[in-house]
PDB file of N, CA and C in Angstrom:
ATOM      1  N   UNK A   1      20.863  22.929  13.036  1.00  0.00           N
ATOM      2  CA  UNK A   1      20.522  23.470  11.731  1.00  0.00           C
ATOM      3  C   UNK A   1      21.254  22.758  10.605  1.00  0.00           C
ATOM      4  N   UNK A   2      22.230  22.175  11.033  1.00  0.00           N
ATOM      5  CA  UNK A   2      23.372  21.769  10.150  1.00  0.00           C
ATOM      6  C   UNK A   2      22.487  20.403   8.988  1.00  0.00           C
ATOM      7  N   UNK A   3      21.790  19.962   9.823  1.00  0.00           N
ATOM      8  CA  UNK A   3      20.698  18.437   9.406  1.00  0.00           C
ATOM      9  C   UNK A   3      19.241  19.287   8.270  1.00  0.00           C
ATOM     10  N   UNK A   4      18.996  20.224   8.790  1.00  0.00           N
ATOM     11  CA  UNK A   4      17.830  21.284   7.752  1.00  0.00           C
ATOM     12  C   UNK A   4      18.863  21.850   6.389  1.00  0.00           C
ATOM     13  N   UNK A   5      19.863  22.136   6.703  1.00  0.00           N
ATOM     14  CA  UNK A   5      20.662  22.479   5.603  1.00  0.00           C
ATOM     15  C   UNK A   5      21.077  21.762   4.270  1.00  0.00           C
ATOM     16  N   UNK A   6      21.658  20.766   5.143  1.00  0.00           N
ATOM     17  CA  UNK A   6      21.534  19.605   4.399  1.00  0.00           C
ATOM     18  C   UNK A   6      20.684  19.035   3.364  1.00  0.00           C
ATOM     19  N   UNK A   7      19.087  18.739   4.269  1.00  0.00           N
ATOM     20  CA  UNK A   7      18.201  18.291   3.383  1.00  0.00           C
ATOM     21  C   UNK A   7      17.837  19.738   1.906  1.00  0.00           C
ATOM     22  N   UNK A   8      18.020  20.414   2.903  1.00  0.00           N
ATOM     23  CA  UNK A   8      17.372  22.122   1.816  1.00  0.00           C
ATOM     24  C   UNK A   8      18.971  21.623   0.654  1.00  0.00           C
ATOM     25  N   UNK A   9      20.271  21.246   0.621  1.00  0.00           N
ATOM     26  CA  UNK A   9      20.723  20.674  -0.681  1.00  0.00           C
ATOM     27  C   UNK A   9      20.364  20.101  -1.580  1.00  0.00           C
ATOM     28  N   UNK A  10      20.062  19.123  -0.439  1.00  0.00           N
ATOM     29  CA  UNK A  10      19.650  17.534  -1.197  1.00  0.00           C
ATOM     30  C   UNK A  10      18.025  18.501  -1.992  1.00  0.00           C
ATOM     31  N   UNK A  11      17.519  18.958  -1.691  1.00  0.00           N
ATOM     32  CA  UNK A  11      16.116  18.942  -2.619  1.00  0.00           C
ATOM     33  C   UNK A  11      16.589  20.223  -3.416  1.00  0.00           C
ATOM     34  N   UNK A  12      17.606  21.163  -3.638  1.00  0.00           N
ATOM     35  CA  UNK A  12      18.001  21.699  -4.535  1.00  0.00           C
ATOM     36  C   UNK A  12      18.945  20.765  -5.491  1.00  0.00           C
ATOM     37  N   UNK A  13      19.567  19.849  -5.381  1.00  0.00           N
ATOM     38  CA  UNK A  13      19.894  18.561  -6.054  1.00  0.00           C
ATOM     39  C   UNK A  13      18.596  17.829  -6.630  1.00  0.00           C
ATOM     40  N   UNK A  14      17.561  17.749  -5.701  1.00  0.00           N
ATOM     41  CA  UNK A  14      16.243  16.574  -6.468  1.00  0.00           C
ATOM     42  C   UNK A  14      16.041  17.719  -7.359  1.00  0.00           C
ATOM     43  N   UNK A  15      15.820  19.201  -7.323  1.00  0.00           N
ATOM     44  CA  UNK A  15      14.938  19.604  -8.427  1.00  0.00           C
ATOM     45  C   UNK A  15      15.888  19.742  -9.300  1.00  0.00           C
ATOM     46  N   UNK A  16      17.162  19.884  -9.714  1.00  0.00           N
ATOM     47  CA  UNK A  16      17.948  19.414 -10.729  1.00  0.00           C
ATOM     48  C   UNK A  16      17.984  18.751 -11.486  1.00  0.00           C
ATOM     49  N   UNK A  17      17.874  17.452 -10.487  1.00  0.00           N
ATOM     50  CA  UNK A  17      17.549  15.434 -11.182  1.00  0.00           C
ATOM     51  C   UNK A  17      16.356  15.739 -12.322  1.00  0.00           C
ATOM     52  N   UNK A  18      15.365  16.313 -11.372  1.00  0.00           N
ATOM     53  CA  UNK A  18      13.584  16.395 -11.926  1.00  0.00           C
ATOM     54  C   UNK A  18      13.784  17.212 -13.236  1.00  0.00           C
ATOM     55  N   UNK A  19      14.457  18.082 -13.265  1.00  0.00           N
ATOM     56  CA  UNK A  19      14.539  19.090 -14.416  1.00  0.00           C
ATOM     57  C   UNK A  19      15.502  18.281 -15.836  1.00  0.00           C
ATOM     58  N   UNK A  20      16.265  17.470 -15.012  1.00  0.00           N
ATOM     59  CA  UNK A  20      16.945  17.115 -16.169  1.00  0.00           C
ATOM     60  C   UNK A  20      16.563  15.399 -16.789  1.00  0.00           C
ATOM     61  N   UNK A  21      14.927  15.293 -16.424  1.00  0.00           N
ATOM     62  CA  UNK A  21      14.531  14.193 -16.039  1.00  0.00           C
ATOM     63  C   UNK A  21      15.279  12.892 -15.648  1.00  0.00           C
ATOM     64  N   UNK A  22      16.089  13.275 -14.239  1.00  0.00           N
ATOM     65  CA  UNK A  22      16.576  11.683 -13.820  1.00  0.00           C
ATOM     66  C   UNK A  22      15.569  11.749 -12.737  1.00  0.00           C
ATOM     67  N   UNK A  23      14.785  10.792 -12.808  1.00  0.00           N
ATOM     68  CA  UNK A  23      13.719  10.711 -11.608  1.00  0.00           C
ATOM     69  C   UNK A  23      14.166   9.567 -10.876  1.00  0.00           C
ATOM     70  N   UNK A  24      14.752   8.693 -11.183  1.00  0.00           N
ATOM     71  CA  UNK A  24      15.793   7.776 -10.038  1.00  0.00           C
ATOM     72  C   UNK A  24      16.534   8.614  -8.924  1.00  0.00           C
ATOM     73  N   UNK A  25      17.647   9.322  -9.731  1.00  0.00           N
ATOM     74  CA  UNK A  25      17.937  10.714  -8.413  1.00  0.00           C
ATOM     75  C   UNK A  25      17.186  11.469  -7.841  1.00  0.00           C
ATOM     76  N   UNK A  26      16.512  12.033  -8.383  1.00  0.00           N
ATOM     77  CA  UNK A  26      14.943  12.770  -7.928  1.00  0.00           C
ATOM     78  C   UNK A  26      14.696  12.143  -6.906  1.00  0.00           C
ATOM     79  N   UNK A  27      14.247  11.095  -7.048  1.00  0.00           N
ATOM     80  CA  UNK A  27      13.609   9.876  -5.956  1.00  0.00           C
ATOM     81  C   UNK A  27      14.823  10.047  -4.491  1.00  0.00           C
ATOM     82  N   UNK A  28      15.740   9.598  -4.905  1.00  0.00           N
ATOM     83  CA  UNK A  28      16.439   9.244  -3.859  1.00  0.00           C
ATOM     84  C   UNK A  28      16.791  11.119  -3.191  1.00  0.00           C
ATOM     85  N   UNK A  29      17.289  12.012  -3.819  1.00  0.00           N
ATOM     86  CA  UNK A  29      17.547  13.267  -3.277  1.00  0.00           C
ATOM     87  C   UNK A  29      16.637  13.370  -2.437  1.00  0.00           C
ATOM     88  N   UNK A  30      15.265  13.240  -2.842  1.00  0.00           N
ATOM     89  CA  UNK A  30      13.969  13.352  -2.126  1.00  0.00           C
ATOM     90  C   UNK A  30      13.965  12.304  -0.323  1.00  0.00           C
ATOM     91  N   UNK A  31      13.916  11.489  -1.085  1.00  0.00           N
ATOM     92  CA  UNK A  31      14.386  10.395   0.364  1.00  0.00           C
ATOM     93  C   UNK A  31      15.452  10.409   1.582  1.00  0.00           C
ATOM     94  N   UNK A  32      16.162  11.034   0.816  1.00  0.00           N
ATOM     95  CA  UNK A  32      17.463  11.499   1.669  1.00  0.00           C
ATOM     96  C   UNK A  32      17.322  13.018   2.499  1.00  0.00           C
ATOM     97  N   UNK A  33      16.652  13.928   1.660  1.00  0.00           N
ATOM     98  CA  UNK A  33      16.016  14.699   2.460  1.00  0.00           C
ATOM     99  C   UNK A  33      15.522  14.617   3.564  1.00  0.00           C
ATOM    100  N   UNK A  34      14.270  13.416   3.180  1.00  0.00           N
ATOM    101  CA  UNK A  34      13.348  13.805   4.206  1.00  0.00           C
ATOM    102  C   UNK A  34      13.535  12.684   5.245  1.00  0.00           C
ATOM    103  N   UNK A  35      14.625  11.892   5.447  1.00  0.00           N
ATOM    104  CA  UNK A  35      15.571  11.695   6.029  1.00  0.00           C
ATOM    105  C   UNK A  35      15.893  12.525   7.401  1.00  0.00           C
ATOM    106  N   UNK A  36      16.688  13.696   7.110  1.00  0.00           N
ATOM    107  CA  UNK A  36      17.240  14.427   7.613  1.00  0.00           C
ATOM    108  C   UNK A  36      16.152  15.076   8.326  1.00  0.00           C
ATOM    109  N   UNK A  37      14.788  15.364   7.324  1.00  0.00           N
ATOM    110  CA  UNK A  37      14.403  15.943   7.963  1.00  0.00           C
ATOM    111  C   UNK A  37      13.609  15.309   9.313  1.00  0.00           C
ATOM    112  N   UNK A  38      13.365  14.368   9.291  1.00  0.00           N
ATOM    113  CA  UNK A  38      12.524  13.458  10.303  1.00  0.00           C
ATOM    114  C   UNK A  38      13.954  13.380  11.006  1.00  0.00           C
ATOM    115  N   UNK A  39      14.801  13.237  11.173  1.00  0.00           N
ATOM    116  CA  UNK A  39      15.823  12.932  12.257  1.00  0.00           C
ATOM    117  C   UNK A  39      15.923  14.507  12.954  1.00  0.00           C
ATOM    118  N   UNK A  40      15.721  15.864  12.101  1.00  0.00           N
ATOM    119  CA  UNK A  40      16.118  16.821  12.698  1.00  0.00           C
ATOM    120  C   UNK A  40      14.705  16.798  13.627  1.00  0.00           C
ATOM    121  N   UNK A  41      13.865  16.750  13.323  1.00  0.00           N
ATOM    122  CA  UNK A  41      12.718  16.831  14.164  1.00  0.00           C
ATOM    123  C   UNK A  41      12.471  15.863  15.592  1.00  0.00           C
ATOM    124  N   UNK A  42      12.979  14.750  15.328  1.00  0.00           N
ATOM    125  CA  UNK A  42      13.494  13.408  16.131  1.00  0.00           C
ATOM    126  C   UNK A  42      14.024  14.364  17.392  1.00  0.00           C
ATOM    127  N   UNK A  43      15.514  15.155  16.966  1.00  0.00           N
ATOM    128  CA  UNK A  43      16.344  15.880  17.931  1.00  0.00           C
ATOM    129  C   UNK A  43      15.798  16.584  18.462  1.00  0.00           C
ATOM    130  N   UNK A  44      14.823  17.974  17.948  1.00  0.00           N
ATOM    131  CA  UNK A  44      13.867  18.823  18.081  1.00  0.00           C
ATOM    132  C   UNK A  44      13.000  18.157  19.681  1.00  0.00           C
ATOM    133  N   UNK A  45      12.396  17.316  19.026  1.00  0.00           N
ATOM    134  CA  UNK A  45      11.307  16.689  20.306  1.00  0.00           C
ATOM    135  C   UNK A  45      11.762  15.956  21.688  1.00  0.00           C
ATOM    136  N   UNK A  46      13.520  16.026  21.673  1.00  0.00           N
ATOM    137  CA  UNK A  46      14.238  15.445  22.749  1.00  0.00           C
ATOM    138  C   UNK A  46      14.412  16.562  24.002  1.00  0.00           C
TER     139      UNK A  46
END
């Protein structure tokens, strides 16, 4: 869970970026997310 948690930051961080229009951070919070999240799922299917 620790890897879902994570990303659920990181995209309470992107909608921050988005709100305060930095869409460079936006971008990357976003990426880094879904990151995590494809690796937690990676583990999931092992």
């Amino acid at each position: 869970m620790a890897l879902l948690e994570a990303a659920e930051v990181l995209f309470d961080e992107a909608d921050v970026a988005l709100r305060d229009g930095d869409l460079g951070t936006y971008q990357s919070k976003v990426d880094e997310a879904q990151a995590l999240i494809s690796r937690a799922l990676t583990l999931l299917g092992q």
